[in-house]
Protein backbone atom coordinates (compact mmCIF):
# COMPACT_ATOMS: atom_id res chain seq x y z
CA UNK A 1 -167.48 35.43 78.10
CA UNK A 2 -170.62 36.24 79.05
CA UNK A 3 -170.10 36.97 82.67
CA UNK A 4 -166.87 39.44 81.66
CA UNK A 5 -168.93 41.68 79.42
CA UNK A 6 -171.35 42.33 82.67
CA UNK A 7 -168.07 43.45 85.56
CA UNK A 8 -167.06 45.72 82.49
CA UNK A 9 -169.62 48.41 82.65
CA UNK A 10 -170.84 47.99 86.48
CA UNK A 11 -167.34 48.79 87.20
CA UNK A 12 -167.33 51.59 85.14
CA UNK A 13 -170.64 52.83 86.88
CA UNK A 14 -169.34 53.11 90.01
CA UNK A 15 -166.91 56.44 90.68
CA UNK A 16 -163.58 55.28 91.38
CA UNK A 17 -162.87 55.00 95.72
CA UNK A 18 -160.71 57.68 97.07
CA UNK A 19 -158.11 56.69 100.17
CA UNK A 20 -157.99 58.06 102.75
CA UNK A 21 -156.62 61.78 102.96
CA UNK A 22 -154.77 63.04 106.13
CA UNK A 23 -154.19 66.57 104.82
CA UNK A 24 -157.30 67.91 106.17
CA UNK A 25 -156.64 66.40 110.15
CA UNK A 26 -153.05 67.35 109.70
CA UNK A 27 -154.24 70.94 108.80
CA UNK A 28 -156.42 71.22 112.02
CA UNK A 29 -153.91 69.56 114.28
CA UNK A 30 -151.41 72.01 113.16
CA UNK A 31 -154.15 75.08 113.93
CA UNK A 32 -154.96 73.69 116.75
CA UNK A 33 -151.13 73.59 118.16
CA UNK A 34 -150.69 76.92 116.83
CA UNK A 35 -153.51 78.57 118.73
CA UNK A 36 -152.61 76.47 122.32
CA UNK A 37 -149.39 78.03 121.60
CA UNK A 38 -150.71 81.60 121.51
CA UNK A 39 -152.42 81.38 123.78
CA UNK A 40 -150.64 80.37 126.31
CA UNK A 41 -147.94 82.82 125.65
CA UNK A 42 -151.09 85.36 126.34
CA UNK A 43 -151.56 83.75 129.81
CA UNK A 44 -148.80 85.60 132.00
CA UNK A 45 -150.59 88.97 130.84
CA UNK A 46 -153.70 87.81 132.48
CA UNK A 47 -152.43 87.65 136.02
CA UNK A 48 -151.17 91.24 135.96
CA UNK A 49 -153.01 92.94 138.80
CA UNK A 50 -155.47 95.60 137.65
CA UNK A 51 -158.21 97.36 139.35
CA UNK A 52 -160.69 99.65 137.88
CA UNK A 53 -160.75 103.19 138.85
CA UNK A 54 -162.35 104.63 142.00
CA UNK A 55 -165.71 106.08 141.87
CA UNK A 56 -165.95 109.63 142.82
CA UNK A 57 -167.48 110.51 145.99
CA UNK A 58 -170.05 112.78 144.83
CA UNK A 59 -171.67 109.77 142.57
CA UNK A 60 -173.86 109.06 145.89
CA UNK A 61 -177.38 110.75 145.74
CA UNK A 62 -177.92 110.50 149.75
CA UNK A 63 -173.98 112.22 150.59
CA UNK A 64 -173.94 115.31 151.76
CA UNK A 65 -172.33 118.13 150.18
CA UNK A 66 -168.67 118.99 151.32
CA UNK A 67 -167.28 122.56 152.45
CA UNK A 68 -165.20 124.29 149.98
CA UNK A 69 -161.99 124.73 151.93
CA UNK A 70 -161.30 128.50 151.70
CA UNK A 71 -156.97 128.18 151.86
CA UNK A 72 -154.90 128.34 148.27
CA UNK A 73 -155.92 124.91 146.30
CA UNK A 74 -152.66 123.00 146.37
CA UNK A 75 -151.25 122.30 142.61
CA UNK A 76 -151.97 118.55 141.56
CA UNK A 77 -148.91 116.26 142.33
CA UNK A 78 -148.42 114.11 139.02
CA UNK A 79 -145.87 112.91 137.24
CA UNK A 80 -146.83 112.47 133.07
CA UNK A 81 -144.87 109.26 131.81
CA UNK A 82 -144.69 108.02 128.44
CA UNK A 83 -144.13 104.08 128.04
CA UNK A 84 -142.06 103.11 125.34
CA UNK A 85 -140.37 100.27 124.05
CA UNK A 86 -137.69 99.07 127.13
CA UNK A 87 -138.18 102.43 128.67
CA UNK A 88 -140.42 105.11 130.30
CA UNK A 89 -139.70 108.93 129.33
CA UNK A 90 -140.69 111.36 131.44
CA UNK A 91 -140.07 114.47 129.56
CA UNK A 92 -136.68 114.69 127.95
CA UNK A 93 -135.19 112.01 130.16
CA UNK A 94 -135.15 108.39 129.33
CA UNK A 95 -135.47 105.48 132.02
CA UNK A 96 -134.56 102.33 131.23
CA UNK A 97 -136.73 99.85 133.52
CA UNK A 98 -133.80 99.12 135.70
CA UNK A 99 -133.93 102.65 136.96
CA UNK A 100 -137.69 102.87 137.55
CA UNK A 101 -137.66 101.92 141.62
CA UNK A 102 -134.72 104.80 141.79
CA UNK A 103 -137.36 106.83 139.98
CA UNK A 104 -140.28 105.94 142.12
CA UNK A 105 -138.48 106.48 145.51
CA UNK A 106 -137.63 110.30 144.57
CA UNK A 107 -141.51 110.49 143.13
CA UNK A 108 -142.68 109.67 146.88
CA UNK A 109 -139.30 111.58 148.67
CA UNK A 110 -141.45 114.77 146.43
CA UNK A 111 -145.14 113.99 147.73
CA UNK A 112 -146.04 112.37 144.25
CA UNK A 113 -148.31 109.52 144.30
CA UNK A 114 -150.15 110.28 141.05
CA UNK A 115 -148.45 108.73 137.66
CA UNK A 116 -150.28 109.07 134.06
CA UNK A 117 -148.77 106.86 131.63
CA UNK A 118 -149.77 106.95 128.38
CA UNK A 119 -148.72 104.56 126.06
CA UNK A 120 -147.01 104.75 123.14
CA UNK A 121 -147.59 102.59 119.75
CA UNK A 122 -143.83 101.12 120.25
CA UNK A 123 -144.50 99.98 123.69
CA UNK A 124 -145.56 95.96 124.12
CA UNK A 125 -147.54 93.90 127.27
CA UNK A 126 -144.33 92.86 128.20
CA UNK A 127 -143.23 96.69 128.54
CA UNK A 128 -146.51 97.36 130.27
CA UNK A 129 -145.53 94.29 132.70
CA UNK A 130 -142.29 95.85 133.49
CA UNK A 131 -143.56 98.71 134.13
CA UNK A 132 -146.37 97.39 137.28
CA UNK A 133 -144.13 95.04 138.70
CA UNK A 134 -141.42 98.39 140.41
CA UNK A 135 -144.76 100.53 140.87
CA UNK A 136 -146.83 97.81 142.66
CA UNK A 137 -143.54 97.17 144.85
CA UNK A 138 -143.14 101.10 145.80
CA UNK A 139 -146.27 100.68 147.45
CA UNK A 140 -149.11 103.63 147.43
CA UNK A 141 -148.25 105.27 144.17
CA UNK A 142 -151.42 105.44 141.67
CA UNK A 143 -151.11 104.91 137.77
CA UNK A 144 -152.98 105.82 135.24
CA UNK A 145 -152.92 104.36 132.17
CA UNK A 146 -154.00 106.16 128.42
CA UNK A 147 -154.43 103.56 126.27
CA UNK A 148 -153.19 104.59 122.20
């Protein structure tokens, strides 16, 4: 009896030994597949061609200054789009993307080469995608984008 009285209160001593949990690796593994999956439903976006706007001419300190041309200044040529969910609106008339290299081909047939975009809250990158892929194919047309 004497050696049963001592294991009773050096086992009580001692906190009792958890297992092992898997809840906490099962909660990063299951973070860590949800962000590979966002991002790499982000990674299409990333290719999409875009070039940052031209610096004037006059920025250069040692250019010289150019003549004022002294015949009627010409009105801008500029076409103001709004981007919208699976469409662009130019003023009261709605066109879906299918339409847009119809679109384009009449902007160029005019002397246009200028197109603002601004874009609305409704429009998403994937709207913004099918909206470069017919402009980059018309060929010299210029767009501006105004972000929300």
């Amino acid at each position: 009896m004497g050696g049963a009285g001592l294991a009773g209160p050096l086992a009580r001593a001692r906190p009792p030994r958890r297992g092992f949990a898997l809840t906490p690796l099962a909660d990063i593994m299951f973070q860590l597949l949800i962000f590979f999956m966002l991002s790499s439903s982000l990674a299409p976006y990333a290719l999409l061609p875009l070039t940052p706007p031209a610096r004037a001419a006059g920025t250069q300190a040692d250019a010289p200054p150019r003549p004022v041309p002294a015949a009627e200044p010409q009105p801008l040529a500029q076409a103001i789009w709004h981007l919208e969910r699976d469409a662009v609106r130019a003023g009261d008339l709605r066109l879906p993307f299918e339409a847009l290299p119809d679109a384009l081909a009449a902007l160029r047939a005019e002397g246009i080469a200028d197109i603002v975009v601004f874009i609305s809250r409704q429009a998403r990158a994937q709207d913004l995608a099918d909206l470069l892929v017919p402009v980059r194919r018309a060929g010299a047309l210029r767009l501006q984008l105004i972000g929300r």
